[in-house]
C-alpha atoms as a PDB file:
ATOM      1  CA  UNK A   1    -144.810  18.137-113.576  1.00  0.00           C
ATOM      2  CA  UNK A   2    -144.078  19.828-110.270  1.00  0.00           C
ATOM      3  CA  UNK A   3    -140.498  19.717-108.827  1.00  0.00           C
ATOM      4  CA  UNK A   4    -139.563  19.059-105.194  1.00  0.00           C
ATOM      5  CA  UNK A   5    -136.118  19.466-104.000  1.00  0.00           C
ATOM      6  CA  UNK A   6    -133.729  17.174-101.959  1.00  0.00           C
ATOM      7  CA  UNK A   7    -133.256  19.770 -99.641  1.00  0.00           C
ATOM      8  CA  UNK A   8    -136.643  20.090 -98.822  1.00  0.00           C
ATOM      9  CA  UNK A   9    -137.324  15.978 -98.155  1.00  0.00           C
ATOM     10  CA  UNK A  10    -134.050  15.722 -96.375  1.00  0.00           C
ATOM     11  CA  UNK A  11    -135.138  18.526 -93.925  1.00  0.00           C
ATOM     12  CA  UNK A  12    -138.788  17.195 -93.275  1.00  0.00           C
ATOM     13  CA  UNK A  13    -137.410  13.864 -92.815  1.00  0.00           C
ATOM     14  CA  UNK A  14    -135.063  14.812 -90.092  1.00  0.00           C
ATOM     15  CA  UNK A  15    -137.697  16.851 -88.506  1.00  0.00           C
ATOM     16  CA  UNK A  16    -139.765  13.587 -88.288  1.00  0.00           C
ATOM     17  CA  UNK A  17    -136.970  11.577 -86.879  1.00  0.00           C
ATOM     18  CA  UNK A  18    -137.001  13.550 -84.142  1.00  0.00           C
ATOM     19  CA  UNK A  19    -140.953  14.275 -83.322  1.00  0.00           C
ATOM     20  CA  UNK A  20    -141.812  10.834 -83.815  1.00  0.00           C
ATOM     21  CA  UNK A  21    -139.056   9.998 -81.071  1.00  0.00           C
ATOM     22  CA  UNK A  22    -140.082  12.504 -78.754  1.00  0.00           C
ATOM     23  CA  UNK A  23    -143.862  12.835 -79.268  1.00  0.00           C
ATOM     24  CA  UNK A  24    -146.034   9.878 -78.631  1.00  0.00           C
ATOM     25  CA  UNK A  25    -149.515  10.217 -80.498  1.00  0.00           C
ATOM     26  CA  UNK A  26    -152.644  11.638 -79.129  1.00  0.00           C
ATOM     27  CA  UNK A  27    -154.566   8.099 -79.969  1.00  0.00           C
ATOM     28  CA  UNK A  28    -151.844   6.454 -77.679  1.00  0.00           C
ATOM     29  CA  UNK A  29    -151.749   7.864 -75.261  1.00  0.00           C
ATOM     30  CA  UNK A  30    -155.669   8.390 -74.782  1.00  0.00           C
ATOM     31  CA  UNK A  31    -155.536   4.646 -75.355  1.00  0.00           C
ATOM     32  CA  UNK A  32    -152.860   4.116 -72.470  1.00  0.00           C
ATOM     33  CA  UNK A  33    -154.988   6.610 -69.894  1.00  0.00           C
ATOM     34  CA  UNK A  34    -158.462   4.599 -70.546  1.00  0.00           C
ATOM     35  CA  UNK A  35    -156.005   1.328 -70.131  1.00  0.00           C
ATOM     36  CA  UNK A  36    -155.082   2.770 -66.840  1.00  0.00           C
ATOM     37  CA  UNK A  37    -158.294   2.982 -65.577  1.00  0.00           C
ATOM     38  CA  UNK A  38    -159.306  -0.225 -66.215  1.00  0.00           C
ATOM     39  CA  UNK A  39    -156.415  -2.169 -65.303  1.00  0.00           C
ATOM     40  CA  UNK A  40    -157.986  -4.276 -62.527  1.00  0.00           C
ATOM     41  CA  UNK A  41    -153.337  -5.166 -61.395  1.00  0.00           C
ATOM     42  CA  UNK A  42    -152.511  -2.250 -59.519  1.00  0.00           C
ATOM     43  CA  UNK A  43    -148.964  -3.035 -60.293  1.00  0.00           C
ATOM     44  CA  UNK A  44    -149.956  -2.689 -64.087  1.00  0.00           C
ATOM     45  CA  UNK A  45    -151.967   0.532 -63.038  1.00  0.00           C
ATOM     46  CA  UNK A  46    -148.803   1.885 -61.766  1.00  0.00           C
ATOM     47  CA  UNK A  47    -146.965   1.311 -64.529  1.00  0.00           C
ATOM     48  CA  UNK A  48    -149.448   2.652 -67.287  1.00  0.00           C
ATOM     49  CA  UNK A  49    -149.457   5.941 -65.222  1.00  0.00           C
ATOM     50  CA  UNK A  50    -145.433   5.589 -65.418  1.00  0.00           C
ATOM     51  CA  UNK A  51    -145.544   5.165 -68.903  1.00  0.00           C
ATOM     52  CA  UNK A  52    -147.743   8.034 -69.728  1.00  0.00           C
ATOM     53  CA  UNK A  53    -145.523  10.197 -67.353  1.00  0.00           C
ATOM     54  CA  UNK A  54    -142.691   9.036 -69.567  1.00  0.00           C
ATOM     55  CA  UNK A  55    -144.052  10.454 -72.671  1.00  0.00           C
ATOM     56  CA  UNK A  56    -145.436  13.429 -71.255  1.00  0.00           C
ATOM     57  CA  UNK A  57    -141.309  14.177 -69.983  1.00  0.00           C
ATOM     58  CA  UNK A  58    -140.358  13.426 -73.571  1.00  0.00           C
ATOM     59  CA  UNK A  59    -142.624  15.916 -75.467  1.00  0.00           C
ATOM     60  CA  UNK A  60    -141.990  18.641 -72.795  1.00  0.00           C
ATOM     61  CA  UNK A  61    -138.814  18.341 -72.643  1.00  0.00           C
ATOM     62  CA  UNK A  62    -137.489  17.129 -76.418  1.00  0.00           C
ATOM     63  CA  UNK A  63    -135.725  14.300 -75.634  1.00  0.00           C
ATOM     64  CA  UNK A  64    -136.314  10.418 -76.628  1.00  0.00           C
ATOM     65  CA  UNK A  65    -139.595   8.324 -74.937  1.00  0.00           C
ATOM     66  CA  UNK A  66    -137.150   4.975 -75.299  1.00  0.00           C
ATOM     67  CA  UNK A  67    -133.615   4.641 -75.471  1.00  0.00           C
ATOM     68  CA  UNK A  68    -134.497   2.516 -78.073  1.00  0.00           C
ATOM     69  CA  UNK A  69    -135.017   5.261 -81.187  1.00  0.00           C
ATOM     70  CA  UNK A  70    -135.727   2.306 -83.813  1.00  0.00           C
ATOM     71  CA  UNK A  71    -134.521   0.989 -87.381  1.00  0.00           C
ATOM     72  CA  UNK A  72    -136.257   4.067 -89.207  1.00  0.00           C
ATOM     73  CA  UNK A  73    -138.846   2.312 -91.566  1.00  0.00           C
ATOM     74  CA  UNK A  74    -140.723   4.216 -93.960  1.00  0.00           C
ATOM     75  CA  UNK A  75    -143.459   4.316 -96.135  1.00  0.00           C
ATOM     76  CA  UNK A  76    -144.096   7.260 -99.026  1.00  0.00           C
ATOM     77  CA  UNK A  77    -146.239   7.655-101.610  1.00  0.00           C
ATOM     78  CA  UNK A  78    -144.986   9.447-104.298  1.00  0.00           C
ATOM     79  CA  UNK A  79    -147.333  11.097-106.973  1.00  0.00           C
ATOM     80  CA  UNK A  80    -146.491  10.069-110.634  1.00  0.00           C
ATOM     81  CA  UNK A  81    -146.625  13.922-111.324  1.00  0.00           C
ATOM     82  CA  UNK A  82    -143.774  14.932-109.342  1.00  0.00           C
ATOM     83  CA  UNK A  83    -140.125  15.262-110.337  1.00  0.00           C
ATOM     84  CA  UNK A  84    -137.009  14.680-107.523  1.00  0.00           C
ATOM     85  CA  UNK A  85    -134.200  17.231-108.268  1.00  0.00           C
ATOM     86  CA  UNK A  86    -132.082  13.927-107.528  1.00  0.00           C
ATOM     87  CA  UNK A  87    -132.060  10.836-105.501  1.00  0.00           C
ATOM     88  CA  UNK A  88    -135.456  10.635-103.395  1.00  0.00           C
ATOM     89  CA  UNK A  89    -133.846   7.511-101.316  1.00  0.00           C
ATOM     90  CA  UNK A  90    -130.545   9.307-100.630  1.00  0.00           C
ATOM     91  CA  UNK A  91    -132.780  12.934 -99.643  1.00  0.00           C
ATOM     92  CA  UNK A  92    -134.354  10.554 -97.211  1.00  0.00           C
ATOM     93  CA  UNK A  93    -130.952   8.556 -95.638  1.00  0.00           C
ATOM     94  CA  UNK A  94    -129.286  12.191 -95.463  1.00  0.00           C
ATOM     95  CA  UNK A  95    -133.066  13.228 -93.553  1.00  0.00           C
ATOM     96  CA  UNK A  96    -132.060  10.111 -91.176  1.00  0.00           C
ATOM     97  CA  UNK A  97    -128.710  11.025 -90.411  1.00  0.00           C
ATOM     98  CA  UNK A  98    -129.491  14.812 -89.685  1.00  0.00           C
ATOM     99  CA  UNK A  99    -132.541  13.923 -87.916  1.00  0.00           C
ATOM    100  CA  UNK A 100    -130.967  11.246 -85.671  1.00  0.00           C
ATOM    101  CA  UNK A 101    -127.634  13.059 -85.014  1.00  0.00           C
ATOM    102  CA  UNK A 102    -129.119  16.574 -84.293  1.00  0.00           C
ATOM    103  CA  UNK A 103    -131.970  14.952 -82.162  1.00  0.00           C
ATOM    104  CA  UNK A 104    -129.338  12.780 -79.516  1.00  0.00           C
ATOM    105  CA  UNK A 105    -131.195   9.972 -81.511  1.00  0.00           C
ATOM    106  CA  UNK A 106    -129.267   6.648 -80.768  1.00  0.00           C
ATOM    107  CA  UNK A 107    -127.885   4.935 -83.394  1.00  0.00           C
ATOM    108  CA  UNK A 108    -128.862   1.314 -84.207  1.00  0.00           C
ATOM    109  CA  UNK A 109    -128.245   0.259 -87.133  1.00  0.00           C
ATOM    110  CA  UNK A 110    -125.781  -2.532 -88.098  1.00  0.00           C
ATOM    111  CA  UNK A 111    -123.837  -2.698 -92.339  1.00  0.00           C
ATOM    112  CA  UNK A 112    -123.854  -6.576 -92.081  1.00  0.00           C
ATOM    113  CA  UNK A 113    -125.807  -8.808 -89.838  1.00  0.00           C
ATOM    114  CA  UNK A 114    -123.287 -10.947 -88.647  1.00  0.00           C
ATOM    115  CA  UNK A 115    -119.877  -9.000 -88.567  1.00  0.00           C
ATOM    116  CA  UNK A 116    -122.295  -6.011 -86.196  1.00  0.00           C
ATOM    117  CA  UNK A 117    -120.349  -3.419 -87.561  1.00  0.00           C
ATOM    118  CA  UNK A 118    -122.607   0.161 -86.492  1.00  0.00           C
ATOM    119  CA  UNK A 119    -123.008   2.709 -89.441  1.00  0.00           C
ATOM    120  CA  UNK A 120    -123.315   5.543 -86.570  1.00  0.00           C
ATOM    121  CA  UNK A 121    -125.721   7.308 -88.450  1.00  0.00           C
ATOM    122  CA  UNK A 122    -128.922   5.028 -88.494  1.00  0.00           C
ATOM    123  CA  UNK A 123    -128.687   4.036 -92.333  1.00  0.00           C
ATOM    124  CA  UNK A 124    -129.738   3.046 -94.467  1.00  0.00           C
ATOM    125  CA  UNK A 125    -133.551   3.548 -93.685  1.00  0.00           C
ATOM    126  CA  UNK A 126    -136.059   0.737 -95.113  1.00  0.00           C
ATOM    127  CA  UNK A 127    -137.934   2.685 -97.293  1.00  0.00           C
ATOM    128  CA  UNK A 128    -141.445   1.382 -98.952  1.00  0.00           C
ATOM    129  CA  UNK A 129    -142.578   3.362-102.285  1.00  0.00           C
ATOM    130  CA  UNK A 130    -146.045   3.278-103.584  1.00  0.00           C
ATOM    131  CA  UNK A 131    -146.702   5.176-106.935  1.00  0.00           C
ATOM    132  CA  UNK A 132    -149.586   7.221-106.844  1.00  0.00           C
ATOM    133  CA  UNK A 133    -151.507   9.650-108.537  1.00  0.00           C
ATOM    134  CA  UNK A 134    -150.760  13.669-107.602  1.00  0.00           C
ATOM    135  CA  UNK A 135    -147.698  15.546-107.529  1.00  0.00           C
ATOM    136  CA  UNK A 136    -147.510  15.517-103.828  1.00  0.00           C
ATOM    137  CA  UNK A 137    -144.783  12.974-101.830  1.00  0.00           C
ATOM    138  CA  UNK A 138    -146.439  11.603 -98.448  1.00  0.00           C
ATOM    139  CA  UNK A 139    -144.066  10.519 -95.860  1.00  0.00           C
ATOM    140  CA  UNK A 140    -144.659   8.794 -92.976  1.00  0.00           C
ATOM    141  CA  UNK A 141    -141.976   7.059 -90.717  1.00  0.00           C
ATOM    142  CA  UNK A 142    -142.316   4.205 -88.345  1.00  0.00           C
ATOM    143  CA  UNK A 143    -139.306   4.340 -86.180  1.00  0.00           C
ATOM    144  CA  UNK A 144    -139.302   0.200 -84.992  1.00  0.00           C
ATOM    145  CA  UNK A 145    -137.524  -0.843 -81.675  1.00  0.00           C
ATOM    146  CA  UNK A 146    -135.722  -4.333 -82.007  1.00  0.00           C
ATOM    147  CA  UNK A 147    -137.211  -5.627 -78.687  1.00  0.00           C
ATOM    148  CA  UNK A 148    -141.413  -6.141 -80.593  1.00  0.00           C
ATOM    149  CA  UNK A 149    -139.743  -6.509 -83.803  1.00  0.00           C
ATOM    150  CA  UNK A 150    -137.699  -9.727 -81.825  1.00  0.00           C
ATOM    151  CA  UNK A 151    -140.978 -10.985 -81.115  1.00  0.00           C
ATOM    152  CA  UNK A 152    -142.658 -10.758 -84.837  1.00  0.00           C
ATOM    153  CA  UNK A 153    -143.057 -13.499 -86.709  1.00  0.00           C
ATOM    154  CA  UNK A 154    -144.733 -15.348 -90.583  1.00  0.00           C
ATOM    155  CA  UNK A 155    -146.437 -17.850 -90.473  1.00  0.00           C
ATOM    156  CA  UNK A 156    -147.333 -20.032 -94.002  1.00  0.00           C
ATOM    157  CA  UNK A 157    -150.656 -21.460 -92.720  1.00  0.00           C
ATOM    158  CA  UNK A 158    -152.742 -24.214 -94.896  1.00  0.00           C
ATOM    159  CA  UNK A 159    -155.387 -22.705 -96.534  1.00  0.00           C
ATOM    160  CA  UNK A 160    -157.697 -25.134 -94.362  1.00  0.00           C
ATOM    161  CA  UNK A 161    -156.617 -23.327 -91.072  1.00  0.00           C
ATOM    162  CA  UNK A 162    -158.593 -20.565 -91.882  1.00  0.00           C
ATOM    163  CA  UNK A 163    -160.051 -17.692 -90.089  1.00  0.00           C
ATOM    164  CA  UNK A 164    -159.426 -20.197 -87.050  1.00  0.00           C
ATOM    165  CA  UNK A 165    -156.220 -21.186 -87.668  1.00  0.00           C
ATOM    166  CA  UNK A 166    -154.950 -17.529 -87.940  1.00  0.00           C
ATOM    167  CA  UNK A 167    -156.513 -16.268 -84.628  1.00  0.00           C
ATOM    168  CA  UNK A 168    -154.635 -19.223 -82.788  1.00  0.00           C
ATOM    169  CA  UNK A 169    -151.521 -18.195 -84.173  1.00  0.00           C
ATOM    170  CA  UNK A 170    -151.871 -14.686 -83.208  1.00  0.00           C
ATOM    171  CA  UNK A 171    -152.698 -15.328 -79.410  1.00  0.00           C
ATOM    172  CA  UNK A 172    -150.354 -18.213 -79.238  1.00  0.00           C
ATOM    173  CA  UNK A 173    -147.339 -15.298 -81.122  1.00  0.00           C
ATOM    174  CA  UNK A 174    -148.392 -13.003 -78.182  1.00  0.00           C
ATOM    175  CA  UNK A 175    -148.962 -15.425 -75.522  1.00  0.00           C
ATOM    176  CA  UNK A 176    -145.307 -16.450 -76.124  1.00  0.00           C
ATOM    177  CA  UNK A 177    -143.664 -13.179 -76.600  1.00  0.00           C
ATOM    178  CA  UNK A 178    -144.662 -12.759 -72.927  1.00  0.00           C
ATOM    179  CA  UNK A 179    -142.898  -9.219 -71.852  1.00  0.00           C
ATOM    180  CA  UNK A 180    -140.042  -9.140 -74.146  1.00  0.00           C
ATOM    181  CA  UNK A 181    -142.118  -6.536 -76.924  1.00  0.00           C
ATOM    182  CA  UNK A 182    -142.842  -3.841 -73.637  1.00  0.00           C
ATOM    183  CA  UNK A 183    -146.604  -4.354 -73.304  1.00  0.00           C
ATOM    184  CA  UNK A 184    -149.348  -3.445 -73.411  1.00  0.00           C
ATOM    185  CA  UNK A 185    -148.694  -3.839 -77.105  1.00  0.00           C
ATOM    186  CA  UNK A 186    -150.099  -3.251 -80.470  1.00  0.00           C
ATOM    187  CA  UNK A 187    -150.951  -6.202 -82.532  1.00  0.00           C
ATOM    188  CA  UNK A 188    -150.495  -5.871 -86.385  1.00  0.00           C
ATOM    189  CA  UNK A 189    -151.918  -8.636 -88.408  1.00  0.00           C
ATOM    190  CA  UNK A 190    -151.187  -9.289 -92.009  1.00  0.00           C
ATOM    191  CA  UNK A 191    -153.395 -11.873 -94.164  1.00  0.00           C
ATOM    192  CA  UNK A 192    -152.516 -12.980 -97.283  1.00  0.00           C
ATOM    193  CA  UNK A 193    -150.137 -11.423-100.286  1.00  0.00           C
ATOM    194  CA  UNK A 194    -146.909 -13.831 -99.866  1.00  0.00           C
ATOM    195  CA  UNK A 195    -144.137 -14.617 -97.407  1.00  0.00           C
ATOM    196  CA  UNK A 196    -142.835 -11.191 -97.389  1.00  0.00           C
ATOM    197  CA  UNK A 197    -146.318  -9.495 -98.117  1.00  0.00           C
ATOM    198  CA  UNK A 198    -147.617 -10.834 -95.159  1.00  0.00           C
ATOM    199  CA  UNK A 199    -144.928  -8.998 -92.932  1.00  0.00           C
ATOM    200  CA  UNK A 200    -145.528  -5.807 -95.292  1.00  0.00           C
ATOM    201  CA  UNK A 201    -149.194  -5.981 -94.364  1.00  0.00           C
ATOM    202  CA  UNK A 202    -149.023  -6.548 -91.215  1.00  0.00           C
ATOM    203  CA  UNK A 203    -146.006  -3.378 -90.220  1.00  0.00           C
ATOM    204  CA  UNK A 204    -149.203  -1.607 -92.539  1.00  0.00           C
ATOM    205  CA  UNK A 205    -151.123  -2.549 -89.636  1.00  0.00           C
ATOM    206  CA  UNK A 206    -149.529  -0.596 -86.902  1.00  0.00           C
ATOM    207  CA  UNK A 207    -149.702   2.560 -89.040  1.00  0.00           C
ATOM    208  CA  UNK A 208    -153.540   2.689 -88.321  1.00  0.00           C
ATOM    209  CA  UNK A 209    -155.249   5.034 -85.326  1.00  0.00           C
ATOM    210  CA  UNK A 210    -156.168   3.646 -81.953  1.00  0.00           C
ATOM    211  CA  UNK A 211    -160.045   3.456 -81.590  1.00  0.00           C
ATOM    212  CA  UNK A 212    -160.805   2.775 -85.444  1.00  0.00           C
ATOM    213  CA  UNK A 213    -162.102   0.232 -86.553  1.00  0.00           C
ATOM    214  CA  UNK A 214    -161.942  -2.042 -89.416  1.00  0.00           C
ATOM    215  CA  UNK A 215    -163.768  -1.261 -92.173  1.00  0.00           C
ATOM    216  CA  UNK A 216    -164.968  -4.700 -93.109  1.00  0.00           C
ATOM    217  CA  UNK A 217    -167.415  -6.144 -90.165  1.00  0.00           C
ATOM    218  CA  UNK A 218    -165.890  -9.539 -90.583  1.00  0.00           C
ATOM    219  CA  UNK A 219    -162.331  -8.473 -89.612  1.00  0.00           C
ATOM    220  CA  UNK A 220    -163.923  -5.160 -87.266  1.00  0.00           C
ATOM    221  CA  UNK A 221    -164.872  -8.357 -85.211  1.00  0.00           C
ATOM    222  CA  UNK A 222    -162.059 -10.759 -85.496  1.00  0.00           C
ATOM    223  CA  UNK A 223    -160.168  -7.783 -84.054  1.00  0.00           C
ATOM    224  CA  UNK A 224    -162.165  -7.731 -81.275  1.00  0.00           C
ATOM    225  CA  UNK A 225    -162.089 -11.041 -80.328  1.00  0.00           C
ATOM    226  CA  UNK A 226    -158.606 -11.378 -80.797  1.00  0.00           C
ATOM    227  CA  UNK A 227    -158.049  -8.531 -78.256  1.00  0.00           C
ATOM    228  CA  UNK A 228    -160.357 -10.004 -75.460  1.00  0.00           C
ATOM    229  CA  UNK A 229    -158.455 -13.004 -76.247  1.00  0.00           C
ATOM    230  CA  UNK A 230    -155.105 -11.513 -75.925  1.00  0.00           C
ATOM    231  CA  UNK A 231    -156.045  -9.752 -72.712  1.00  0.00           C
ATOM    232  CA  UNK A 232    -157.194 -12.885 -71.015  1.00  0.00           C
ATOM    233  CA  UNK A 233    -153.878 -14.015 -71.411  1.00  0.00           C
ATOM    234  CA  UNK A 234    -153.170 -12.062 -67.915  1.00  0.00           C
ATOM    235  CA  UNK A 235    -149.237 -11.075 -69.385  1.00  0.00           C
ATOM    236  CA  UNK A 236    -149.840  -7.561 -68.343  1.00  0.00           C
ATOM    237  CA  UNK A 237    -148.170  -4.262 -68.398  1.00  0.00           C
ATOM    238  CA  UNK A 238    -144.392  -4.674 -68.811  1.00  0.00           C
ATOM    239  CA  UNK A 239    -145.335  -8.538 -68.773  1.00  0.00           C
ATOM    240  CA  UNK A 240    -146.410  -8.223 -64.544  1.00  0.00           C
ATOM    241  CA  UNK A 241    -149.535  -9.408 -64.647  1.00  0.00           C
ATOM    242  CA  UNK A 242    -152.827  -7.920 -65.514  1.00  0.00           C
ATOM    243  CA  UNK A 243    -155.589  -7.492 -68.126  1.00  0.00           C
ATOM    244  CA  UNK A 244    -153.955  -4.885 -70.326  1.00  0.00           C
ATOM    245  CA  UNK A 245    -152.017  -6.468 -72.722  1.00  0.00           C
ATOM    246  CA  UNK A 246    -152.406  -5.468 -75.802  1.00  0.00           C
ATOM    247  CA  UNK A 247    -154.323  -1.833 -76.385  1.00  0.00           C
ATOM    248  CA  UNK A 248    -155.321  -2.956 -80.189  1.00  0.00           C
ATOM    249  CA  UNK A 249    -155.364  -5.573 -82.569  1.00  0.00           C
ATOM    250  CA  UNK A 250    -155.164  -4.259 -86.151  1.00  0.00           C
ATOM    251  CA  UNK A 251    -155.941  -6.374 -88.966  1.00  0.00           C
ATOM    252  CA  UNK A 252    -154.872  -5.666 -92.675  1.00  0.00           C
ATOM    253  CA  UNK A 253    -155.608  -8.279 -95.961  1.00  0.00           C
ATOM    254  CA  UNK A 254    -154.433  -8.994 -99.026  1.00  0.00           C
ATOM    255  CA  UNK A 255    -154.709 -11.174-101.994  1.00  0.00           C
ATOM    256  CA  UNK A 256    -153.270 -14.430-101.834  1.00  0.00           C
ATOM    257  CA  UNK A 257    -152.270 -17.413-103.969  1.00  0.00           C
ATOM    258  CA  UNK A 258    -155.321 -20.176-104.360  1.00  0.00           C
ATOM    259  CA  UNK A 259    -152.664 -22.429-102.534  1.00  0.00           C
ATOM    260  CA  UNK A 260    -151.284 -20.297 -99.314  1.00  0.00           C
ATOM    261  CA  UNK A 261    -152.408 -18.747 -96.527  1.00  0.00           C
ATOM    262  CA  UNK A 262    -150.155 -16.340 -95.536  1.00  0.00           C
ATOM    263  CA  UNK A 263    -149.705 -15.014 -92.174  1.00  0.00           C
ATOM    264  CA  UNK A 264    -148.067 -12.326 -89.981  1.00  0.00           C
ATOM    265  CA  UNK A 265    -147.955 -10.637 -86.915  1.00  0.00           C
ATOM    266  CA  UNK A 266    -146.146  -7.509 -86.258  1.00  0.00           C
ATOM    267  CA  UNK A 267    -145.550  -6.778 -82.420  1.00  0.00           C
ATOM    268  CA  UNK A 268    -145.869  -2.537 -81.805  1.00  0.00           C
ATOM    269  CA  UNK A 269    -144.105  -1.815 -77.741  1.00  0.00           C
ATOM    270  CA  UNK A 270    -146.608   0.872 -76.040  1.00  0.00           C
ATOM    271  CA  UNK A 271    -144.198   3.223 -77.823  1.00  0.00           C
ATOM    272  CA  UNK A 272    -145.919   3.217 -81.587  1.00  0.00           C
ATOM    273  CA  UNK A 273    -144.025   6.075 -83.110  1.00  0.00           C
ATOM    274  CA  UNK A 274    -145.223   7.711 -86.473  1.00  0.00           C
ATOM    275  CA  UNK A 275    -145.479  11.306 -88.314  1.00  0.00           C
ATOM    276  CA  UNK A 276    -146.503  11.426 -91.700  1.00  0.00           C
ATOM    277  CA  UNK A 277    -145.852  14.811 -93.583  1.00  0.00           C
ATOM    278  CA  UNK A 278    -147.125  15.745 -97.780  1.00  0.00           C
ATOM    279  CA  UNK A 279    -144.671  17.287 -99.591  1.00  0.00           C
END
């Protein structure tokens, strides 16, 4: 049984906070440049190039690529060999706070949906734990702006809708979230599981690289034509007009009940933030 201290997640958690705020992933922003290049809008050309300015400011100079720094989601896998010298949920919440308050991150986070009153410290995180095998904690955090979280959305399709069905939903989510989630956007799709599976599966989604692929051929290609589809939609950068929408579509499945057909799209801004660290 191998030990791991609070200490030691607290401090890599508020280390992540603040890199996944400031530094935008390699995958993005190669995805943004090629974007840029073949944006046929040259409004939406100019504002790709502004965007990639934005983050390269950001990582040079430490400081936040939105003012937007996100509800702080997470997702860890902790080995079923490892032992917490105390609370692994409060190690990460105290990770949050330092990260957030030592990084100029802003605070968004409300204790009770309708009385809005602000913790001022970003907590509590939403925190996803997987039991694994290993004695080795992975973290990875998904800091998630409100304005493409506004525009998610389940959907409990009839089993007869099918493959169909599902794509029409997605376009038609996208094609109505117009500008609102930032684009060009990332598109995560979750199939099947449940009601709140669904939205599990698809936030799953957006952890994924830009430029892979999906293992299965069926859904490799039903992510393609979804994104051809989406970017025929002519919303645009920043929802001005053009062909780059969406830079992805990213499709994750799960089993379902012989009566459902569960559905959900997860809307990513051009600013997909996430660091993963193994403890």
């Amino acid at each position: 049984m191998r030990e791991i201290t609070t200490e030691t997640i607290t401090e890599t958690v508020a280390q992540m906070c603040m890199s996944a705020n400031f530094e935008l992933g390699d995958d993005v922003y190669a995805a943004l440049e090629t974007a840029r290049t073949k944006e046929t809008s040259p409004v939406g050309r100019g504002i790709l190039e502004q965007i990639t300015q934005n983050a390269g400011i950001a990582k040079s100079e430490g400081v936040p690529m939105c003012q937007d720094t996100g509800y702080a989601v997470f997702f860890v896998e902790v080995g079923q060999d490892v032992h917490v010298k105390g609370s692994l949920r409060e190690a990460i919440n105290a990770g949050v706070r330092k990260g957030y308050e030592e990084g100029y991150l802003r605070k968004s986070i409300l204790s009770d949906p309708i009385k809005r009153v602000n913790t001022k410290d970003n907590t509590p995180a939403l925190i996803h734990f997987d039991i694994v095998p290993g004695d080795k904690i992975k973290i990875i955090i998904a800091p998630k702006g409100g304005g493409a979280e506004n525009m998610s959305e389940v959907r409990m399709l009839k089993p007869s809708d099918g493959a169909e069905g599902v794509k029409d939903f997605v376009v038609e989510r996208v094609n109505k979230s117009g500008g609102n989630p930032c684009p060009p956007v990332i598109v995560g799709v979750g199939i099947g599981g449940t009601f709140e599976g669904s939205a599990i599966l698809a936030k799953k989604s957006l952890l994924r690289e830009l430029g892979s692929k999906h293992p299965a051929p069926f859904y490799a290609e039903m992510e393609a034509e979804l994104l051809e589809r989406i970017n025929k939609l002519g919303i645009g950068p920043q929802g001005l007009g053009g062909n780059t929408t969406a830079l992805a579509v990213f499709i994750t499945t799960g089993p379902c009940h012989i009566a459902s057909l569960p559905a959900a799209v997860n809307m990513q801004c051009h600013a997909a933030r996430h660091k993963s660290a193994i403890i």
